[in-house]
C-alpha atoms as a PDB file:
ATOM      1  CA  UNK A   1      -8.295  16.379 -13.780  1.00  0.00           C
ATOM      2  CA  UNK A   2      -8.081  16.364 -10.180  1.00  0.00           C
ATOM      3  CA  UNK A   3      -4.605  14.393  -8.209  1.00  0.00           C
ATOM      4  CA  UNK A   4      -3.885  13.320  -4.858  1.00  0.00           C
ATOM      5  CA  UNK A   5      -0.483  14.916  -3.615  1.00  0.00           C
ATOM      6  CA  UNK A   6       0.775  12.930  -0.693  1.00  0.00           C
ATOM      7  CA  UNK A   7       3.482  14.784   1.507  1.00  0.00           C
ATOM      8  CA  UNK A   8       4.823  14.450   5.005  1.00  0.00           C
ATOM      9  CA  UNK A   9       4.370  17.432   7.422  1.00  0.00           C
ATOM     10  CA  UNK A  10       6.749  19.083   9.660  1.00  0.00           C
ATOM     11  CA  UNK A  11       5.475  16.861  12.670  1.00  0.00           C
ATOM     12  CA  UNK A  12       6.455  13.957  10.516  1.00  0.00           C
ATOM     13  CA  UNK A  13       2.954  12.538   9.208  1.00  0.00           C
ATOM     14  CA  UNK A  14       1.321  11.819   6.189  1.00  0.00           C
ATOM     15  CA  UNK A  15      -0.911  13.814   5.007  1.00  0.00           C
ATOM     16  CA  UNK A  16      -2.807  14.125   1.273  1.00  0.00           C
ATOM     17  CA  UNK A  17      -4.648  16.804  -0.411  1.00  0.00           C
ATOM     18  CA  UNK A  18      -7.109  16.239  -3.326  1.00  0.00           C
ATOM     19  CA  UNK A  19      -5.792  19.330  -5.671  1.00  0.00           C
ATOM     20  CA  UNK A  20      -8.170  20.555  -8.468  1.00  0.00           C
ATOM     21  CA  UNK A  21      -6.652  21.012 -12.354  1.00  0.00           C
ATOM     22  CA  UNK A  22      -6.912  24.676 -11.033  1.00  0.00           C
ATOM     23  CA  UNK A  23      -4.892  24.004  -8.340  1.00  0.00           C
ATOM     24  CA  UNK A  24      -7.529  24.984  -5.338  1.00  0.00           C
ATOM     25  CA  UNK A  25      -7.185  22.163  -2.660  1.00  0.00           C
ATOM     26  CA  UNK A  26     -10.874  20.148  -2.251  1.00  0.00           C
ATOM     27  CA  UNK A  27     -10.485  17.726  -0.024  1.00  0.00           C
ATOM     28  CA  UNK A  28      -7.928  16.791   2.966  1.00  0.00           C
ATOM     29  CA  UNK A  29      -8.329  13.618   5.491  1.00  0.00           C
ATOM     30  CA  UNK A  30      -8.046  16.010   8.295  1.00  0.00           C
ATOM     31  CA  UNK A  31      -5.383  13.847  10.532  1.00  0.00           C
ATOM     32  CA  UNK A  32      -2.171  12.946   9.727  1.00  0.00           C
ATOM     33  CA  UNK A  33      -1.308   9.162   9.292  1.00  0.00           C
ATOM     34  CA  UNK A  34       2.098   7.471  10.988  1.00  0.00           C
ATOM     35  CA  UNK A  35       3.053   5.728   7.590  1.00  0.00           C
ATOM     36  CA  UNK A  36       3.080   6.195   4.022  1.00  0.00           C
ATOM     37  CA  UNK A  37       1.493   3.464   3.409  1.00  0.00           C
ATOM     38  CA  UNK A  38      -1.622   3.924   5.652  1.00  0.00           C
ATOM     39  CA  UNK A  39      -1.778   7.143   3.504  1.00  0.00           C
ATOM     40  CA  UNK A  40      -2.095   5.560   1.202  1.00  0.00           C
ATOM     41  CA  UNK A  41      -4.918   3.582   2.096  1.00  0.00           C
ATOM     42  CA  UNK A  42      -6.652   6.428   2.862  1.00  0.00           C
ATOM     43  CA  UNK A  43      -6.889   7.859  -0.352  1.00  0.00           C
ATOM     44  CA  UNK A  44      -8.147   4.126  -1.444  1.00  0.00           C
ATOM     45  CA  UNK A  45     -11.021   4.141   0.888  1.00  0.00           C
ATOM     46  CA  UNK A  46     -11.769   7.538  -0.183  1.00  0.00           C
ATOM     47  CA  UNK A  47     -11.832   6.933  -3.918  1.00  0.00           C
ATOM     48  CA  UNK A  48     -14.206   4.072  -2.782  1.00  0.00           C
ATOM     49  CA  UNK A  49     -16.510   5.382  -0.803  1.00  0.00           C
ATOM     50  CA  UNK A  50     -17.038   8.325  -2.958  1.00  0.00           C
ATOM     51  CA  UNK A  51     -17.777   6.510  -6.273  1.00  0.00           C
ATOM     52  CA  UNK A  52     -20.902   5.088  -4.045  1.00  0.00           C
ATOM     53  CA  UNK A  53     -21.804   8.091  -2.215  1.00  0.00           C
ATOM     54  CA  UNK A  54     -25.068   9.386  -2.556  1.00  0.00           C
ATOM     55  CA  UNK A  55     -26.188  13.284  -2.395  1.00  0.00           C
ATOM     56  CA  UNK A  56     -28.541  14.509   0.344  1.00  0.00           C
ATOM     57  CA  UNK A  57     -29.769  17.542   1.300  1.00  0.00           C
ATOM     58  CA  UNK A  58     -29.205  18.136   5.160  1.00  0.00           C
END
């Protein structure tokens, strides 16, 4: 089962990583975020928008 870690960086941020069950790192926001909390609701939007994503072929 895959988790979100949520950590702060040595500039401060927020940041999260989505971490495989074998530990390899698949997805990152790529920005860091002022507050915990708007982490947060990062990960929420993500968890969102990818339950209604579609695939296509670019």
């Amino acid at each position: 089962m895959a988790k979100f870690e949520v950590f702060q960086d040595k500039a401060g941020e927020y940041r999260w990583r989505l971490r495989h069950s074998n530990g390899q790192v698949i997805a990152t926001p790529g920005e860091g975020f002022n507050s915990k909390a708007t982490a947060l609701n990062s990960i929420e939007s993500v968890k969102k928008a990818a339950a209604e994503a579609e695939t296509v072929e670019a």
